[in-house]
N, C-alpha and C. Protein backbone atom coordinates (compact mmCIF):
# COMPACT_ATOMS: atom_id res chain seq x y z
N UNK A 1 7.43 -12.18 -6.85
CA UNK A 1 6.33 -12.22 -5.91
C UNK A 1 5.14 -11.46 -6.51
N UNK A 2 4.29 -12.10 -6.47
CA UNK A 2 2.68 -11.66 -7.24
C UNK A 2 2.41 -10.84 -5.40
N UNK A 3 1.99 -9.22 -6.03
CA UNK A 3 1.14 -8.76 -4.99
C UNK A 3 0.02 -8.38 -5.21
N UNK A 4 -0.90 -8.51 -3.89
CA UNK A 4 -2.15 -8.33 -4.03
C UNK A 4 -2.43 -7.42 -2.86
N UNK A 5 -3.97 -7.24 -2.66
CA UNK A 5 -4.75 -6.47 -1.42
C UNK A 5 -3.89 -6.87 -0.09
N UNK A 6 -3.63 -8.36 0.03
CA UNK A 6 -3.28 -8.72 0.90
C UNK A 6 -1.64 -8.84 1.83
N UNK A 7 -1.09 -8.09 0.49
CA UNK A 7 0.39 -7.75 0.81
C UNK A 7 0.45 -7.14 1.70
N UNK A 8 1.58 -7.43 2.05
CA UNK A 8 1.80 -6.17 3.43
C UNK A 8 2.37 -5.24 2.37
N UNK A 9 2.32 -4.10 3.30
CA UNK A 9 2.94 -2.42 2.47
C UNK A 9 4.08 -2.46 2.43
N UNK A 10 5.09 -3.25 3.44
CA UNK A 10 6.45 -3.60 2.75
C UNK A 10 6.92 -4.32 1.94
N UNK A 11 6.21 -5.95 1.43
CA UNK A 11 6.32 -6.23 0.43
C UNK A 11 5.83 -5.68 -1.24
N UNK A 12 4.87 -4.61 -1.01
CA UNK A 12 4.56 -3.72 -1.93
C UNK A 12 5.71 -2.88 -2.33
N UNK A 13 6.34 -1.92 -1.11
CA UNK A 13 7.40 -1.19 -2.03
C UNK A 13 8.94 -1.74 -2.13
N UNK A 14 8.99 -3.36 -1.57
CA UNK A 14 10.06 -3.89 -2.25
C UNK A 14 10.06 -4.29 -3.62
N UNK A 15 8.61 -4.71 -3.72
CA UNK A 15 8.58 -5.63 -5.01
C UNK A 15 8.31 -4.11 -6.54
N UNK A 16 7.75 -3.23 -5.65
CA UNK A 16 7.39 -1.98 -6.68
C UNK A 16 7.84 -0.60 -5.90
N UNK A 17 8.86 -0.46 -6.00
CA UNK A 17 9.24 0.78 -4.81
C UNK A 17 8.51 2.33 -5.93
N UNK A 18 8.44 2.21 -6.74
CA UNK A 18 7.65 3.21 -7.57
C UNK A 18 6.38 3.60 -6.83
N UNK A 19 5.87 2.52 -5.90
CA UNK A 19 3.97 2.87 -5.81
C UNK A 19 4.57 3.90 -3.97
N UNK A 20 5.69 3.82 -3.74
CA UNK A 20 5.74 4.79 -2.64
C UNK A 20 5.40 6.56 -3.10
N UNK A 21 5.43 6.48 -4.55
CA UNK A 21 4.48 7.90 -4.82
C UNK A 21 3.06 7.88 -4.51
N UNK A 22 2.63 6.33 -4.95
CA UNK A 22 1.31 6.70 -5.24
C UNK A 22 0.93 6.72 -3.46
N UNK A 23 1.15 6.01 -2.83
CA UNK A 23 0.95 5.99 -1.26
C UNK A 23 0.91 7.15 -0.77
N UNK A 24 1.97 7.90 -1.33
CA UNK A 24 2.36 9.48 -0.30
C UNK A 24 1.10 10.29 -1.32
N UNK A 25 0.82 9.86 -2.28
CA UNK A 25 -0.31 11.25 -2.95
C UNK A 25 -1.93 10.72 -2.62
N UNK A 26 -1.31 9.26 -1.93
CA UNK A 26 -3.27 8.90 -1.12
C UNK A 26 -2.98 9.68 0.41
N UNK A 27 -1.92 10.14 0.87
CA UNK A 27 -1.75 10.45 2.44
C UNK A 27 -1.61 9.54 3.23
N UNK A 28 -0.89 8.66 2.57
CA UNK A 28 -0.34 7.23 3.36
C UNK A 28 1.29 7.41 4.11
N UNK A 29 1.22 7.38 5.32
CA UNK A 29 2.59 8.02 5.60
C UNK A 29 3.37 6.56 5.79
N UNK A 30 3.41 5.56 5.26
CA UNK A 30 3.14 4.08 5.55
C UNK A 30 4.76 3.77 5.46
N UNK A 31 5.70 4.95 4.52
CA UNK A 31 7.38 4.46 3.99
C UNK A 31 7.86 3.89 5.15
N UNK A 32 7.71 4.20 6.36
CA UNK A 32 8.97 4.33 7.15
C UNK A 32 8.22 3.72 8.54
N UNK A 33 7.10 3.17 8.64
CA UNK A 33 6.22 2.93 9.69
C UNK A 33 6.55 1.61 9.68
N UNK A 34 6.40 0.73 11.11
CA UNK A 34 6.79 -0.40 11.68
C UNK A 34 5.72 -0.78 11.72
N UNK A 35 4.72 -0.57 11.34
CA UNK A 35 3.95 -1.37 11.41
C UNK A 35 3.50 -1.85 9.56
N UNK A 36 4.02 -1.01 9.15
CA UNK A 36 4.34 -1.66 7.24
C UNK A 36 4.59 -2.46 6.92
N UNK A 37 5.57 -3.38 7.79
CA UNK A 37 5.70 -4.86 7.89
C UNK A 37 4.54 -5.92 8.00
N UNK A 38 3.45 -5.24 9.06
CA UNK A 38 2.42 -6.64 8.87
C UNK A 38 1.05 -6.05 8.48
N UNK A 39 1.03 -5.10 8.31
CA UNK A 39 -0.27 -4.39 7.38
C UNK A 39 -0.25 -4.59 6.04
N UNK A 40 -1.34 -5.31 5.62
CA UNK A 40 -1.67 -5.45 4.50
C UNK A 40 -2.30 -4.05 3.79
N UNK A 41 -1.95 -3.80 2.24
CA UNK A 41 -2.46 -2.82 1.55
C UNK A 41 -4.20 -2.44 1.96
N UNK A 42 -4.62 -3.91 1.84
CA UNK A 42 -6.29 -3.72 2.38
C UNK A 42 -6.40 -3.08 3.47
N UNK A 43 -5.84 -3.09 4.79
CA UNK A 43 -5.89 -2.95 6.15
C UNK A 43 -5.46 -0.83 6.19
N UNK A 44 -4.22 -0.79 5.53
CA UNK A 44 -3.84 0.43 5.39
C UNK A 44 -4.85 1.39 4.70
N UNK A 45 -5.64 0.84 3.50
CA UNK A 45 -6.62 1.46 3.01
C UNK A 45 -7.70 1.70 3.47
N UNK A 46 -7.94 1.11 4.22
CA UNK A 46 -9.32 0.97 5.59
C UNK A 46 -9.12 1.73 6.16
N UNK A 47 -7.97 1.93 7.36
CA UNK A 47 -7.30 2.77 8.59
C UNK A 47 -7.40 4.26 8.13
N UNK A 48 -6.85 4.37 6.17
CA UNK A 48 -6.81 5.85 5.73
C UNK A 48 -7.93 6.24 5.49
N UNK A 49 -9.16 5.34 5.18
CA UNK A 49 -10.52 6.03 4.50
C UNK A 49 -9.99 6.06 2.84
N UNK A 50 -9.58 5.05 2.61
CA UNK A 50 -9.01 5.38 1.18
C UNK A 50 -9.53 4.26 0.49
N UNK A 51 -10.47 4.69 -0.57
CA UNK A 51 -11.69 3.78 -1.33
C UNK A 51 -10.60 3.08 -2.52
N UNK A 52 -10.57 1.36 -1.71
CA UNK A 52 -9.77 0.66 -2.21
C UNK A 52 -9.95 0.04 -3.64
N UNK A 53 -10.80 0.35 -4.36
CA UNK A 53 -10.55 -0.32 -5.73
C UNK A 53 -9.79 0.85 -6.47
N UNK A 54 -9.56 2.32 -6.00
CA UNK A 54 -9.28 3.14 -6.90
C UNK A 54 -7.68 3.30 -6.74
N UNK A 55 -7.38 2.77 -5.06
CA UNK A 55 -5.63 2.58 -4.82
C UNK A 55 -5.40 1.26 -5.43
N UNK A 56 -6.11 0.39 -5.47
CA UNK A 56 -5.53 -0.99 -6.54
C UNK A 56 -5.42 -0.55 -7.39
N UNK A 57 -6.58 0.28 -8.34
CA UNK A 57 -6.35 0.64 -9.69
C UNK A 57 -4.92 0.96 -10.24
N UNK A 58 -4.65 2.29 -9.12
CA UNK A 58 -3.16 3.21 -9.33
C UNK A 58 -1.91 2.44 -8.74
N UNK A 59 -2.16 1.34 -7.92
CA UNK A 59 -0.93 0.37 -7.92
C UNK A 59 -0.85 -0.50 -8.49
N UNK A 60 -1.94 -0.40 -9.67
CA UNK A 60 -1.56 -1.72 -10.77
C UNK A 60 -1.85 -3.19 -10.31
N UNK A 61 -2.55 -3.05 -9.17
CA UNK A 61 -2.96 -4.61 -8.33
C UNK A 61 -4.27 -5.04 -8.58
């Protein structure tokens, strides 16, 4: 599975369970949240105030 902005945050740390560091060192408490299922990386980065080309950068997306 190719991920992008538009992944949800659970298909992010299935497909790369490694980027659950980089999440917890943006202050993303996102591991264990029910709503991780239909939030996209874009959407989560919005909600945190977290300037999204520099969390693509560090998740390699």
């Amino acid at each position: 599975m190719v991920i992008t902005l538009d992944s949800s945050i659970a298909d992010l740390l299935r497909e790369k369970p490694e980027s659950a560091t980089i999440l917890q060192n943006f202050g993303m408490g996102c591991l264990g949240c029910a709503i991780a299922n239909n939030e996209s990386i874009r959407e989560a980065a919005m909600v945190h105030g977290i300037p999204l080309e520099e969390l693509a950068k560090k998740l390699g997306i």
